[in-house]
PDB file of N, CA and C in Angstrom:
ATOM      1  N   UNK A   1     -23.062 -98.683-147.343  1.00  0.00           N
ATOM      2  CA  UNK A   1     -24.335 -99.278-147.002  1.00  0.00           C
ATOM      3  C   UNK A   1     -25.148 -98.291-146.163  1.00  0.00           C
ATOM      4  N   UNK A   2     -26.367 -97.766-146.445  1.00  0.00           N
ATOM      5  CA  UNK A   2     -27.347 -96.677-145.950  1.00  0.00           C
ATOM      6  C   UNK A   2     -28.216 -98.090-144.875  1.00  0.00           C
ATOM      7  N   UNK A   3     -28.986 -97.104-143.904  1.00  0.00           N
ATOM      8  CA  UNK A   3     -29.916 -97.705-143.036  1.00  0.00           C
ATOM      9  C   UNK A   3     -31.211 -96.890-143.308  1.00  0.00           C
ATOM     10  N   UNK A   4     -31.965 -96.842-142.155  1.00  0.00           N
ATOM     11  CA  UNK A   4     -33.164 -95.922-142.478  1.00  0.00           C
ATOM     12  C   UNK A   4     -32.952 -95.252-141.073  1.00  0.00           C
ATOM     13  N   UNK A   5     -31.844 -94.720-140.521  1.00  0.00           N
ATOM     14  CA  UNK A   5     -31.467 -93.621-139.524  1.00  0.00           C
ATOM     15  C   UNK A   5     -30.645 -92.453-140.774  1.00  0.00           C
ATOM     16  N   UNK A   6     -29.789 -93.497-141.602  1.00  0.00           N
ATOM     17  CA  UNK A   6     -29.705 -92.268-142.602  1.00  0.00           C
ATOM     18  C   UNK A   6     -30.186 -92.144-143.573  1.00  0.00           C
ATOM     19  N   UNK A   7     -31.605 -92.304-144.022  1.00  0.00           N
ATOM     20  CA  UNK A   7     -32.501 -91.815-144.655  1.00  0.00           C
ATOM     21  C   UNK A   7     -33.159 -90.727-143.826  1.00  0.00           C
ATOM     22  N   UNK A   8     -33.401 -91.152-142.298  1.00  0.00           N
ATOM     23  CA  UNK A   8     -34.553 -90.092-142.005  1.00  0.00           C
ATOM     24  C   UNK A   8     -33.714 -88.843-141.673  1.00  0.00           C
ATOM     25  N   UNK A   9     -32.308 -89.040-141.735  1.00  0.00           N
ATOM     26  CA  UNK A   9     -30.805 -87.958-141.283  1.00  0.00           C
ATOM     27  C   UNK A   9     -31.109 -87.087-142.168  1.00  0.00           C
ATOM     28  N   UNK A  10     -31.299 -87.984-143.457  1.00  0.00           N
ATOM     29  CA  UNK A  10     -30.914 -86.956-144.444  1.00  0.00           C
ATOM     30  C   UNK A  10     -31.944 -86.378-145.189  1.00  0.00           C
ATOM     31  N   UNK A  11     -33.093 -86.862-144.852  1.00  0.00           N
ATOM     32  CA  UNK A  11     -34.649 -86.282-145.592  1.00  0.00           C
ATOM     33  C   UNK A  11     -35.360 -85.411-144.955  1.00  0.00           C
ATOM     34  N   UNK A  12     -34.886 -85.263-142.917  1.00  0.00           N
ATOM     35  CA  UNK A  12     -35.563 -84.286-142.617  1.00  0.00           C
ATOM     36  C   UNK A  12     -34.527 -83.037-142.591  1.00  0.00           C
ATOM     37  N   UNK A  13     -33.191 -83.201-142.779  1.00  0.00           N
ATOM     38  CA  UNK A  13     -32.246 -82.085-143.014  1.00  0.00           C
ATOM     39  C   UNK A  13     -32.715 -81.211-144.556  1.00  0.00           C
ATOM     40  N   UNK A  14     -33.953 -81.901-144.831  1.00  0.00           N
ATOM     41  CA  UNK A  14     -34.417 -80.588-145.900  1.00  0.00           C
ATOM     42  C   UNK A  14     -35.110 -79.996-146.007  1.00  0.00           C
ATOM     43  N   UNK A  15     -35.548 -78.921-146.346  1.00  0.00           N
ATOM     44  CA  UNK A  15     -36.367 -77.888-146.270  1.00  0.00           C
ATOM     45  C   UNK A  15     -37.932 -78.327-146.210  1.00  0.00           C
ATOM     46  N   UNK A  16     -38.485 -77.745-145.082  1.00  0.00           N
ATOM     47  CA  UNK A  16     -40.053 -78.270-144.897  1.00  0.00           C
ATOM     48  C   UNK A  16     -40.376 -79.531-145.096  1.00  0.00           C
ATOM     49  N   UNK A  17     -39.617 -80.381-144.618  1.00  0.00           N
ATOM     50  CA  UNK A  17     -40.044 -81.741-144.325  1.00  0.00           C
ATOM     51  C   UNK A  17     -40.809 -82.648-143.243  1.00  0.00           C
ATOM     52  N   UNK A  18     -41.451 -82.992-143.647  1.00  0.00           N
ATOM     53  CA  UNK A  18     -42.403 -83.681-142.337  1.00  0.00           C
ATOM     54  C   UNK A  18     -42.350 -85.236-142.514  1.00  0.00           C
ATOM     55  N   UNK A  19     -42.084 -86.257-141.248  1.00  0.00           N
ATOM     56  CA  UNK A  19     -42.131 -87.789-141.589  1.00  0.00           C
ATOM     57  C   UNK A  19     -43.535 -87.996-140.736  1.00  0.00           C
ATOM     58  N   UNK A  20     -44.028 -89.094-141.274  1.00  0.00           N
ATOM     59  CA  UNK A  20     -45.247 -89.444-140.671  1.00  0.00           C
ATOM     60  C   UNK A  20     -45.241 -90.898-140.949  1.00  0.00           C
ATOM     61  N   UNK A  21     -46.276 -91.568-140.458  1.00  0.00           N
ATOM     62  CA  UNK A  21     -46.568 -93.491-140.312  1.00  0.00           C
ATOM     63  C   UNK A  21     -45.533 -93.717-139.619  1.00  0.00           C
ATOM     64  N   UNK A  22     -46.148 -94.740-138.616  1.00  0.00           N
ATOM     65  CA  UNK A  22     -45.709 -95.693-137.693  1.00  0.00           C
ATOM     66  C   UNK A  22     -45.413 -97.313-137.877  1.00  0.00           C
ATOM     67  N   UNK A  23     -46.272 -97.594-139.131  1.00  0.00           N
ATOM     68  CA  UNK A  23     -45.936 -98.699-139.905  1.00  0.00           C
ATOM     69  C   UNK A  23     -44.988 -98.420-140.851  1.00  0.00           C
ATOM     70  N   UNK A  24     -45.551 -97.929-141.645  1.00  0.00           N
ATOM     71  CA  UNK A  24     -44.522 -97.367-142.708  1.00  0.00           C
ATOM     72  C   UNK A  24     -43.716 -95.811-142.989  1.00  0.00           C
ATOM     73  N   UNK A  25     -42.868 -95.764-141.981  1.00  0.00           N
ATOM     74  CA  UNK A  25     -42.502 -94.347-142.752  1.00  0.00           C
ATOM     75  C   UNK A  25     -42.553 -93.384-143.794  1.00  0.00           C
ATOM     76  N   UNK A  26     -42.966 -92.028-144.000  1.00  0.00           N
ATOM     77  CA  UNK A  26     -43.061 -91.854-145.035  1.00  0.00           C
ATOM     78  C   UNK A  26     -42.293 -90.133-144.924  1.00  0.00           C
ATOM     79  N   UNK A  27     -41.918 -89.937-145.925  1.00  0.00           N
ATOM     80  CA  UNK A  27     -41.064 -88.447-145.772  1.00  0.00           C
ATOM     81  C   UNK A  27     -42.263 -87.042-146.740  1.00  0.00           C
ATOM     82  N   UNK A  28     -42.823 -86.673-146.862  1.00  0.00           N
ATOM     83  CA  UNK A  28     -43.194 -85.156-147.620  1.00  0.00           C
ATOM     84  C   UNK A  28     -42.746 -83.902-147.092  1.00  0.00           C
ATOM     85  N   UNK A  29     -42.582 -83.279-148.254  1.00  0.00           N
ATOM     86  CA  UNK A  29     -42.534 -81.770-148.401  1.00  0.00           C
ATOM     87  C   UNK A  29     -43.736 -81.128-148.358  1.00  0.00           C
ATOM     88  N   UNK A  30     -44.260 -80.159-147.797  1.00  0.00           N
ATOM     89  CA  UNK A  30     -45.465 -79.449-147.888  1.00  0.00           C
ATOM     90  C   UNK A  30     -46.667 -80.188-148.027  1.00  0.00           C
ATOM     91  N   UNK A  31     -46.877 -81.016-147.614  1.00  0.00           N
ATOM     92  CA  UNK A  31     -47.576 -82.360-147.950  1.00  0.00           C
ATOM     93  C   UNK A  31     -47.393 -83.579-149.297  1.00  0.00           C
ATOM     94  N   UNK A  32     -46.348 -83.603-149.909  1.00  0.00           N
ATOM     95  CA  UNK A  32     -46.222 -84.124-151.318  1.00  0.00           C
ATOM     96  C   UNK A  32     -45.188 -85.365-151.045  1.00  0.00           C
ATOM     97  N   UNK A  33     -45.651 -86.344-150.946  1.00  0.00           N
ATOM     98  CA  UNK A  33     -45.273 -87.355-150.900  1.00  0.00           C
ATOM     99  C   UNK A  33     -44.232 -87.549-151.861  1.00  0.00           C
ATOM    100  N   UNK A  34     -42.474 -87.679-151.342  1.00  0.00           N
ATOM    101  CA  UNK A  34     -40.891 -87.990-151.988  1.00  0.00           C
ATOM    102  C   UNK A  34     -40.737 -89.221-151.622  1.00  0.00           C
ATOM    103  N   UNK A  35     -40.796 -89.766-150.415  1.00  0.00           N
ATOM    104  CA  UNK A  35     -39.962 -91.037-149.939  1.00  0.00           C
ATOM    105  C   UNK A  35     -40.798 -91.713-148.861  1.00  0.00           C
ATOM    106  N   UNK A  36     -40.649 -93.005-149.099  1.00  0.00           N
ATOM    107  CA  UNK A  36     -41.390 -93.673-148.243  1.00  0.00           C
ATOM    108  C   UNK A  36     -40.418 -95.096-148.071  1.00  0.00           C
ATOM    109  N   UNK A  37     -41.190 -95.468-147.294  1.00  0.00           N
ATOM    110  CA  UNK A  37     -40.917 -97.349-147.072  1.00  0.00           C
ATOM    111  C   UNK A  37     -42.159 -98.247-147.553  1.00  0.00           C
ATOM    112  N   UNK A  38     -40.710 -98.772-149.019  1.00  0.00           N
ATOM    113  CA  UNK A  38     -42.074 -99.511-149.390  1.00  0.00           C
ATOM    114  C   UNK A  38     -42.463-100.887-148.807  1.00  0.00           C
ATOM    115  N   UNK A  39     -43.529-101.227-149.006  1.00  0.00           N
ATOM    116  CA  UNK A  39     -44.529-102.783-148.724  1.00  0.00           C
ATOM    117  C   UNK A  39     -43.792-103.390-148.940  1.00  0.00           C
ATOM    118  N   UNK A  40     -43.567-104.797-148.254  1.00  0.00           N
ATOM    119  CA  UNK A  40     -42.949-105.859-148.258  1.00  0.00           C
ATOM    120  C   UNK A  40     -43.352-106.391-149.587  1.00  0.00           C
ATOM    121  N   UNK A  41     -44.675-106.581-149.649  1.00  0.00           N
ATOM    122  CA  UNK A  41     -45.105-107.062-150.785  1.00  0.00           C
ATOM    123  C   UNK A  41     -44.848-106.837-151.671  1.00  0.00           C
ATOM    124  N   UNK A  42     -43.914-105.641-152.104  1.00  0.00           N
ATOM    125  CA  UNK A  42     -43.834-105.106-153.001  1.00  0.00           C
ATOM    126  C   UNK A  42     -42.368-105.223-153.249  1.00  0.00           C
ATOM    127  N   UNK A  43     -41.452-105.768-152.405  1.00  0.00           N
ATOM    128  CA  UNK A  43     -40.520-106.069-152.746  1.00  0.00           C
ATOM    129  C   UNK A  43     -39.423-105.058-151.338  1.00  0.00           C
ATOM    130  N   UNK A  44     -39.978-104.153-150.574  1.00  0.00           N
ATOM    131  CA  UNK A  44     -39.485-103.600-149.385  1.00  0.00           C
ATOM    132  C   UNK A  44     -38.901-102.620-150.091  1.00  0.00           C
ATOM    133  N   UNK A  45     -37.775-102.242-149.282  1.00  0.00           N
ATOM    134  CA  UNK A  45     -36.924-101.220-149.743  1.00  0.00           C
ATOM    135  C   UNK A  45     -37.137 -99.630-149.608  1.00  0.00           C
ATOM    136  N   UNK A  46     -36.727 -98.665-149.389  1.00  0.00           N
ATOM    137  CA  UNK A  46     -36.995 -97.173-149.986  1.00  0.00           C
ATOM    138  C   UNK A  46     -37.337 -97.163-151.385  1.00  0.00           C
ATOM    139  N   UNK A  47     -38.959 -96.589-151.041  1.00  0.00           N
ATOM    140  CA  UNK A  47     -39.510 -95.834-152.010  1.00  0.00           C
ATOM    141  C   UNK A  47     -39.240 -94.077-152.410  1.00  0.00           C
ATOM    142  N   UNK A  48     -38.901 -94.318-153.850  1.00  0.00           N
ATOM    143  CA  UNK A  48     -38.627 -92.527-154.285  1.00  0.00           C
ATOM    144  C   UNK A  48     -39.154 -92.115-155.388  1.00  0.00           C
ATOM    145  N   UNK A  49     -39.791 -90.960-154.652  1.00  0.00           N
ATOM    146  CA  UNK A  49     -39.983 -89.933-156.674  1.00  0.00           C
ATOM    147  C   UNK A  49     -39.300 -90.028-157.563  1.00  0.00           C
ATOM    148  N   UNK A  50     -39.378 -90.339-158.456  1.00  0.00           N
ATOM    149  CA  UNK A  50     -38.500 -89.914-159.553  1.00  0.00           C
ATOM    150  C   UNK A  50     -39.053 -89.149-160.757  1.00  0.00           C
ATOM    151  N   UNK A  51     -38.607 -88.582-161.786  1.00  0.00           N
ATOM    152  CA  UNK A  51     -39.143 -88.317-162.942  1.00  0.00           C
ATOM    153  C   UNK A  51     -39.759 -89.400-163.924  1.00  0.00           C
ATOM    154  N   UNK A  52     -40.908 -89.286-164.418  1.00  0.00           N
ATOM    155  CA  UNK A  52     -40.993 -90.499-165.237  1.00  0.00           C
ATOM    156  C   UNK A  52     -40.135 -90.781-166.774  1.00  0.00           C
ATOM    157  N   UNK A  53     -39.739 -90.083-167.048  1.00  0.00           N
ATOM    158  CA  UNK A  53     -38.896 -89.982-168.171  1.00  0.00           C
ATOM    159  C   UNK A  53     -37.504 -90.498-167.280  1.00  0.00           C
ATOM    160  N   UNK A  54     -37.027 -90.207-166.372  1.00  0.00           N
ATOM    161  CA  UNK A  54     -35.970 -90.896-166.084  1.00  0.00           C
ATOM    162  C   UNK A  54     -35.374 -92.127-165.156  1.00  0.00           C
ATOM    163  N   UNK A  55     -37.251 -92.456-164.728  1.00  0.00           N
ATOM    164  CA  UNK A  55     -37.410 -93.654-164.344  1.00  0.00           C
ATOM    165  C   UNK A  55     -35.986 -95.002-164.650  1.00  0.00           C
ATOM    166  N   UNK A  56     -36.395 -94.931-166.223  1.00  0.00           N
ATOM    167  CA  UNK A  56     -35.852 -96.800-166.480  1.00  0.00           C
ATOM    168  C   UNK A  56     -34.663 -96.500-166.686  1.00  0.00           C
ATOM    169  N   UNK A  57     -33.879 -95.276-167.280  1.00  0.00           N
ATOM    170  CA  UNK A  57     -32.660 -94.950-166.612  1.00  0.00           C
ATOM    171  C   UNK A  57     -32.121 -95.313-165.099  1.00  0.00           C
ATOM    172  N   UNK A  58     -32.537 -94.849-164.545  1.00  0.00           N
ATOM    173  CA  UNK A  58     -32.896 -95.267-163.282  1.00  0.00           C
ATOM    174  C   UNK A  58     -32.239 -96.607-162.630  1.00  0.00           C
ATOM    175  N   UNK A  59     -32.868 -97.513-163.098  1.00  0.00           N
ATOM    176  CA  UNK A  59     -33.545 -99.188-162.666  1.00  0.00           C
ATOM    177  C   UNK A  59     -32.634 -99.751-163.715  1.00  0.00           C
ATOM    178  N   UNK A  60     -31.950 -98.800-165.048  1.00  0.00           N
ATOM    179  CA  UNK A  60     -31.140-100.081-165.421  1.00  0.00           C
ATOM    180  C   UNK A  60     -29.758 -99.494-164.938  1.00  0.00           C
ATOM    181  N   UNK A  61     -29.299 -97.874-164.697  1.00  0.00           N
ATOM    182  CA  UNK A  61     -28.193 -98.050-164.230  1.00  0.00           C
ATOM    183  C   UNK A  61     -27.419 -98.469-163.242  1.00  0.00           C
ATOM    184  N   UNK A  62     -28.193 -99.392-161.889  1.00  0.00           N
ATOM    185  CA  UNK A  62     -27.347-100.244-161.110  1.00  0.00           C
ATOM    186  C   UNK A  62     -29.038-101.078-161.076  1.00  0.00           C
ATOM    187  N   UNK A  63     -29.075-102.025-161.330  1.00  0.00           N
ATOM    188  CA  UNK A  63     -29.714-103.062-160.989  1.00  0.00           C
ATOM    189  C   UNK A  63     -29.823-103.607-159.674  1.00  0.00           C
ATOM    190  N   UNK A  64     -28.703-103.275-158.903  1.00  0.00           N
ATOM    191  CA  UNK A  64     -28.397-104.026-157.816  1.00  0.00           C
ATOM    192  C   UNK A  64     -29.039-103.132-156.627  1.00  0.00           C
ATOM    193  N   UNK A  65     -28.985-102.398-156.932  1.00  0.00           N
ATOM    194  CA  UNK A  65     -29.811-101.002-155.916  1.00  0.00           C
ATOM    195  C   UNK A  65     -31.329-100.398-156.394  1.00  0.00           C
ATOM    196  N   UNK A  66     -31.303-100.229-157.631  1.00  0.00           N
ATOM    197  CA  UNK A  66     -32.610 -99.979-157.925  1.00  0.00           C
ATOM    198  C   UNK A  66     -33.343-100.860-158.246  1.00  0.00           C
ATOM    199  N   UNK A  67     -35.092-101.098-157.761  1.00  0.00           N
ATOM    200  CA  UNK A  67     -35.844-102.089-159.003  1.00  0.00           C
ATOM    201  C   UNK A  67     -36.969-101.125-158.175  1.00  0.00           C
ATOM    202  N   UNK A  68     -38.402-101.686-159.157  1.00  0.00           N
ATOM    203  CA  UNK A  68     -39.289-101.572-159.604  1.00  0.00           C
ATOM    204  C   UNK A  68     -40.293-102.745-159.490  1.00  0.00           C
ATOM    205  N   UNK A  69     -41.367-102.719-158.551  1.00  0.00           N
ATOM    206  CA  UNK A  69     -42.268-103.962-158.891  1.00  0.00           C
ATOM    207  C   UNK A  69     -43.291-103.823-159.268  1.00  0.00           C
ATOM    208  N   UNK A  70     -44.755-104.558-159.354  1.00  0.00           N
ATOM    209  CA  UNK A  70     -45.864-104.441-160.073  1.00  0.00           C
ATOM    210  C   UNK A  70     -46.259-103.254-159.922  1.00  0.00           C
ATOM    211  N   UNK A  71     -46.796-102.840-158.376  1.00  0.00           N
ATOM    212  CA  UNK A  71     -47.382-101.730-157.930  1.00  0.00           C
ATOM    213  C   UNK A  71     -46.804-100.621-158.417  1.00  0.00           C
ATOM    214  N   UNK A  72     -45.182-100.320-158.826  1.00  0.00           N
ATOM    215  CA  UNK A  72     -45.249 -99.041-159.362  1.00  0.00           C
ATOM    216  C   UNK A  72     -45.031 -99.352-160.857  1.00  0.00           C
ATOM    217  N   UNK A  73     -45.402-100.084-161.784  1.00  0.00           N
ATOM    218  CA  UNK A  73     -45.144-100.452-163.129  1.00  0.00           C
ATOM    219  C   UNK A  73     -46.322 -98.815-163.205  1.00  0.00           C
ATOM    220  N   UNK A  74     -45.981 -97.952-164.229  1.00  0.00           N
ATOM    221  CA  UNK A  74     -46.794 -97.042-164.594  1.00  0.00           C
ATOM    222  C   UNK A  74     -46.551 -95.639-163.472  1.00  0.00           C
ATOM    223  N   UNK A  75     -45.709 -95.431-162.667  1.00  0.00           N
ATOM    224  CA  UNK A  75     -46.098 -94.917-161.877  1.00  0.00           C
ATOM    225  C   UNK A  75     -44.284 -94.027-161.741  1.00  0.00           C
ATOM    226  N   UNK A  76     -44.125 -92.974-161.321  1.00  0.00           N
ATOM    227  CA  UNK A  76     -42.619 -92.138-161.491  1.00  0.00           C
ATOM    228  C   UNK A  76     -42.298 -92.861-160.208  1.00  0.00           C
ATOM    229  N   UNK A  77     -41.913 -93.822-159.671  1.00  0.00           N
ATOM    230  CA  UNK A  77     -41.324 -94.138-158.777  1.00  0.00           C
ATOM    231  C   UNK A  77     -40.744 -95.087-158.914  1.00  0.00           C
ATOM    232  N   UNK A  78     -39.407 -95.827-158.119  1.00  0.00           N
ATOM    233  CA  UNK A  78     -38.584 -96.758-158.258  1.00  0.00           C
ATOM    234  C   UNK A  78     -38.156 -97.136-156.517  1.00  0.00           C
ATOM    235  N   UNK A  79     -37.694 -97.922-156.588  1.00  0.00           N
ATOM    236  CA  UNK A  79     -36.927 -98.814-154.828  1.00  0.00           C
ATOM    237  C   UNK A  79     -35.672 -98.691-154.899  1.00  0.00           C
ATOM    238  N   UNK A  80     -35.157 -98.523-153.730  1.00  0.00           N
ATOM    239  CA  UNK A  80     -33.713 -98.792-153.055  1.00  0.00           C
ATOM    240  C   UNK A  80     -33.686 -99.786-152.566  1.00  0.00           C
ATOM    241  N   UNK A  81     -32.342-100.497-152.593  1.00  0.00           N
ATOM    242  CA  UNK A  81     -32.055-101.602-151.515  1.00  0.00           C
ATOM    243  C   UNK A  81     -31.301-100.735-150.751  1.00  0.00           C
ATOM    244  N   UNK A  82     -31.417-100.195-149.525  1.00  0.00           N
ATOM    245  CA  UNK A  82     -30.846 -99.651-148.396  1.00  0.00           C
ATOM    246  C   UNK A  82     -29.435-100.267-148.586  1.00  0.00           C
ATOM    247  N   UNK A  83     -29.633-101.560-148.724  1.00  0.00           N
ATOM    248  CA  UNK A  83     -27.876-102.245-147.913  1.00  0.00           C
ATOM    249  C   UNK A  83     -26.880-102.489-149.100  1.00  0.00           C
ATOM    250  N   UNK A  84     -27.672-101.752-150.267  1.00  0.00           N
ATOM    251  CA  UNK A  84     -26.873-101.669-151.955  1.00  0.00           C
ATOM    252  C   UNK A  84     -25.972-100.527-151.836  1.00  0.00           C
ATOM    253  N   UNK A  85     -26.474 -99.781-151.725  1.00  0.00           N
ATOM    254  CA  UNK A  85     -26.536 -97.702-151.748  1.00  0.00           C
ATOM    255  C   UNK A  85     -25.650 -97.090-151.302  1.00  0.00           C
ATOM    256  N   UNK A  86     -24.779 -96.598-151.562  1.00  0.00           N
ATOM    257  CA  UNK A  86     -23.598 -95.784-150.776  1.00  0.00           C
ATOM    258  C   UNK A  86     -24.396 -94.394-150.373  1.00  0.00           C
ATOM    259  N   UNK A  87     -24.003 -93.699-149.542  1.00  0.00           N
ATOM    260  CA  UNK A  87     -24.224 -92.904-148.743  1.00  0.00           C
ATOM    261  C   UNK A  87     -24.562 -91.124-149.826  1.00  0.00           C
ATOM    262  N   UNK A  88     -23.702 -91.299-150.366  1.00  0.00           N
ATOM    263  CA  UNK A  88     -23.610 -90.035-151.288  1.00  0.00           C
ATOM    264  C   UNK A  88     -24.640 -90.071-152.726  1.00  0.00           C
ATOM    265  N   UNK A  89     -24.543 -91.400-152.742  1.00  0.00           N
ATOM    266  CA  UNK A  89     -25.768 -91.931-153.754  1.00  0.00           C
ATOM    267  C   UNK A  89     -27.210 -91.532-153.612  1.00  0.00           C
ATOM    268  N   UNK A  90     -27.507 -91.976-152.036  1.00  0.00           N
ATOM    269  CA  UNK A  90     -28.657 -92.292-151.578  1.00  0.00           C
ATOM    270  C   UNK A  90     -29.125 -90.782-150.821  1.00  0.00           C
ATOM    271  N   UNK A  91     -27.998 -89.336-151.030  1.00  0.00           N
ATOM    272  CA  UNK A  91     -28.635 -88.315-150.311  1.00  0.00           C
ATOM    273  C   UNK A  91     -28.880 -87.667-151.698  1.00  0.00           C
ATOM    274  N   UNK A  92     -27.827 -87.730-152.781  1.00  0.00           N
ATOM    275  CA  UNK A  92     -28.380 -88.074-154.416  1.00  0.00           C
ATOM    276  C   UNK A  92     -29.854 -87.782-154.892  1.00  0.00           C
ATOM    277  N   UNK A  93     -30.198 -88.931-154.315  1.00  0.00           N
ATOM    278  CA  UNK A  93     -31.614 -89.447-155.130  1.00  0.00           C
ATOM    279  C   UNK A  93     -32.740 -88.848-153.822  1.00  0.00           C
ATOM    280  N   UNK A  94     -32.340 -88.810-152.771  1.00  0.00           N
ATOM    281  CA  UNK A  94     -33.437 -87.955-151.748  1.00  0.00           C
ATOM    282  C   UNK A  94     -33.853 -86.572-152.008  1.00  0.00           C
ATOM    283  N   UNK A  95     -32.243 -86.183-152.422  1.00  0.00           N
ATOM    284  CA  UNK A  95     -32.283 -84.652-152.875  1.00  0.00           C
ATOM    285  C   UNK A  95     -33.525 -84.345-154.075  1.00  0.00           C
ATOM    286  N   UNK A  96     -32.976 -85.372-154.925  1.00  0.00           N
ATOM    287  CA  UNK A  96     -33.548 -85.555-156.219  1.00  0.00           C
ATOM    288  C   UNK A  96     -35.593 -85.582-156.476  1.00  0.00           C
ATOM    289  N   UNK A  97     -35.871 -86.239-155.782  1.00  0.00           N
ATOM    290  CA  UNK A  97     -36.966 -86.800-155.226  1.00  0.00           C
ATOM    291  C   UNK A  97     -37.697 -85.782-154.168  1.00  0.00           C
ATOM    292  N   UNK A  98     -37.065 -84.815-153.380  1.00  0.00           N
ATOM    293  CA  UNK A  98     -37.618 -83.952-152.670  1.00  0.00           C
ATOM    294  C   UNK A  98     -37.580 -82.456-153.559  1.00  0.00           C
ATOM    295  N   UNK A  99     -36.606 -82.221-154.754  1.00  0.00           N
ATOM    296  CA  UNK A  99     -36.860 -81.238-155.731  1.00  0.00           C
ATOM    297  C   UNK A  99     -37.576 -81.497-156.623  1.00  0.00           C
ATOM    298  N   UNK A 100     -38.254 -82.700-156.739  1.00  0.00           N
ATOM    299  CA  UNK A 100     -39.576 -82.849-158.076  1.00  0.00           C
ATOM    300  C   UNK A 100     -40.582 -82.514-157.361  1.00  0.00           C
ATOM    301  N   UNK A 101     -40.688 -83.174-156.124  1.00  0.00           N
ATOM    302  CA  UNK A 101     -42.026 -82.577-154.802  1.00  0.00           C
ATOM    303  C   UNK A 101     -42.263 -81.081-154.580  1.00  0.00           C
ATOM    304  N   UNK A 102     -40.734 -80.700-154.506  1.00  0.00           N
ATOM    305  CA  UNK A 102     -41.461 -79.437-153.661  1.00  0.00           C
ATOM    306  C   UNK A 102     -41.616 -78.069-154.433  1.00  0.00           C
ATOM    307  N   UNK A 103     -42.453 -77.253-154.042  1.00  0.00           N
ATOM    308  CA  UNK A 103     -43.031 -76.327-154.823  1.00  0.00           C
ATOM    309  C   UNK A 103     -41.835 -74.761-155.457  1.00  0.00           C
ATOM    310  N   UNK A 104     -41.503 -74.890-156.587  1.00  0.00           N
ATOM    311  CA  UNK A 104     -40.362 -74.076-157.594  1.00  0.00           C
ATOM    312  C   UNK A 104     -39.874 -73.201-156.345  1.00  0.00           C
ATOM    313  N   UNK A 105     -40.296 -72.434-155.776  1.00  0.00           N
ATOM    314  CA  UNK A 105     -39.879 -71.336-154.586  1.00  0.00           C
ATOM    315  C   UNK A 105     -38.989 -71.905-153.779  1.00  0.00           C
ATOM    316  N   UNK A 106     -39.957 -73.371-153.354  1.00  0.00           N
ATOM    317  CA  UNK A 106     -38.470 -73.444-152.289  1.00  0.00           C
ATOM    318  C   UNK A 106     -37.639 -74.028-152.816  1.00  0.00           C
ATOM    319  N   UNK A 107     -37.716 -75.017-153.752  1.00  0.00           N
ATOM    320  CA  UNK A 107     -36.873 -75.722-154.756  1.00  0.00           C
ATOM    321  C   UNK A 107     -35.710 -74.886-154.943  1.00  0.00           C
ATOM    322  N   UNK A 108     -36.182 -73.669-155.891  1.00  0.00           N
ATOM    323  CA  UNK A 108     -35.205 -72.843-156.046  1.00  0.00           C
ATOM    324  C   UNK A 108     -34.254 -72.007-155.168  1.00  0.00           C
ATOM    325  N   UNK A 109     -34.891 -71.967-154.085  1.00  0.00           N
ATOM    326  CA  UNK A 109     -34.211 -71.322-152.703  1.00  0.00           C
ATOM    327  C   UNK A 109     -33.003 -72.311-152.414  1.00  0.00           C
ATOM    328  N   UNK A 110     -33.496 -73.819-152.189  1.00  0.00           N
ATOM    329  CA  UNK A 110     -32.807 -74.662-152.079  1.00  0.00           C
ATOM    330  C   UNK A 110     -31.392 -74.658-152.711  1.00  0.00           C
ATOM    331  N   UNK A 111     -31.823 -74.771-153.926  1.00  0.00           N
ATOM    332  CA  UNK A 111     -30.799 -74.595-155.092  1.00  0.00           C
ATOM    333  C   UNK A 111     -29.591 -73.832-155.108  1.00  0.00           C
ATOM    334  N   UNK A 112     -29.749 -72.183-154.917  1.00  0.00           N
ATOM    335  CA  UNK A 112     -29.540 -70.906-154.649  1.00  0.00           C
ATOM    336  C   UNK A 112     -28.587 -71.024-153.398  1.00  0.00           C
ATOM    337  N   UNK A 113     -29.038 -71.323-152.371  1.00  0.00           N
ATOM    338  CA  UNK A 113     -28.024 -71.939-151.159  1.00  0.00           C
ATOM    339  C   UNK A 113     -27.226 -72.512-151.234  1.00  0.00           C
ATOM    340  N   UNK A 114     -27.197 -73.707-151.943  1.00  0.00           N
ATOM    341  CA  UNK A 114     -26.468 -74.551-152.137  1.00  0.00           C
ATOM    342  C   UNK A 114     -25.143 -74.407-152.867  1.00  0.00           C
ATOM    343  N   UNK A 115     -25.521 -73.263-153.951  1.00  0.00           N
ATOM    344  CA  UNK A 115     -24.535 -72.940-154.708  1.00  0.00           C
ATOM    345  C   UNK A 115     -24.359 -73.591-155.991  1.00  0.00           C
TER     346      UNK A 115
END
């Protein structure tokens, strides 16, 4: 079960990351919006980039952790349930979500490090 101490653990442990909002948290790379906290209205949860092609992959392979509500119908993004998510999952999809954002150089630097 993830919180949002280890979301912000693990989103500013990456390269050129900045969090900003006081209502709503939000995580970017170089200014490019990866992760946020979404609107209640919208169903709550961590908001993430995703690819749009691998979106509904996504949302149908655990149901129980991922969904999708009106506001992003059309849109490369999907929700977490924080209290669904195992830990290794959820640095997973941050990782994931902060390498579609950020610009090929550091992406690839990233990468390269990592091994």
């Amino acid at each position: 079960m993830a919180d949002w101490q280890l979301v912000r653990t693990i989103a500013l442990a990456l390269p050129e990351v900045d969090e900003s909002g006081e209502e709503r948290t939000a995580f970017r790379v170089r200014g490019k919006l990866f992760a946020w906290a979404a609107r209640e209205r919208d169903g709550g949860g961590l908001g993430i980039r995703v690819e749009r092609e691998e979106k509904q992959l996504i949302l149908d392979s655990n149901p129980s952790v991922y969904f999708s509500g009106p506001h992003y119908e059309g849109w490369p993004g999907v929700q977490i349930r924080l209290e669904a998510v195992g830990e290794d999952e959820l640095r997973e999809r941050l990782e994931d979500a902060w390498l579609i954002q950020a610009p090929k150089r550091l992406a690839n630097a990233f990468l390269a490090e990592r091994g």
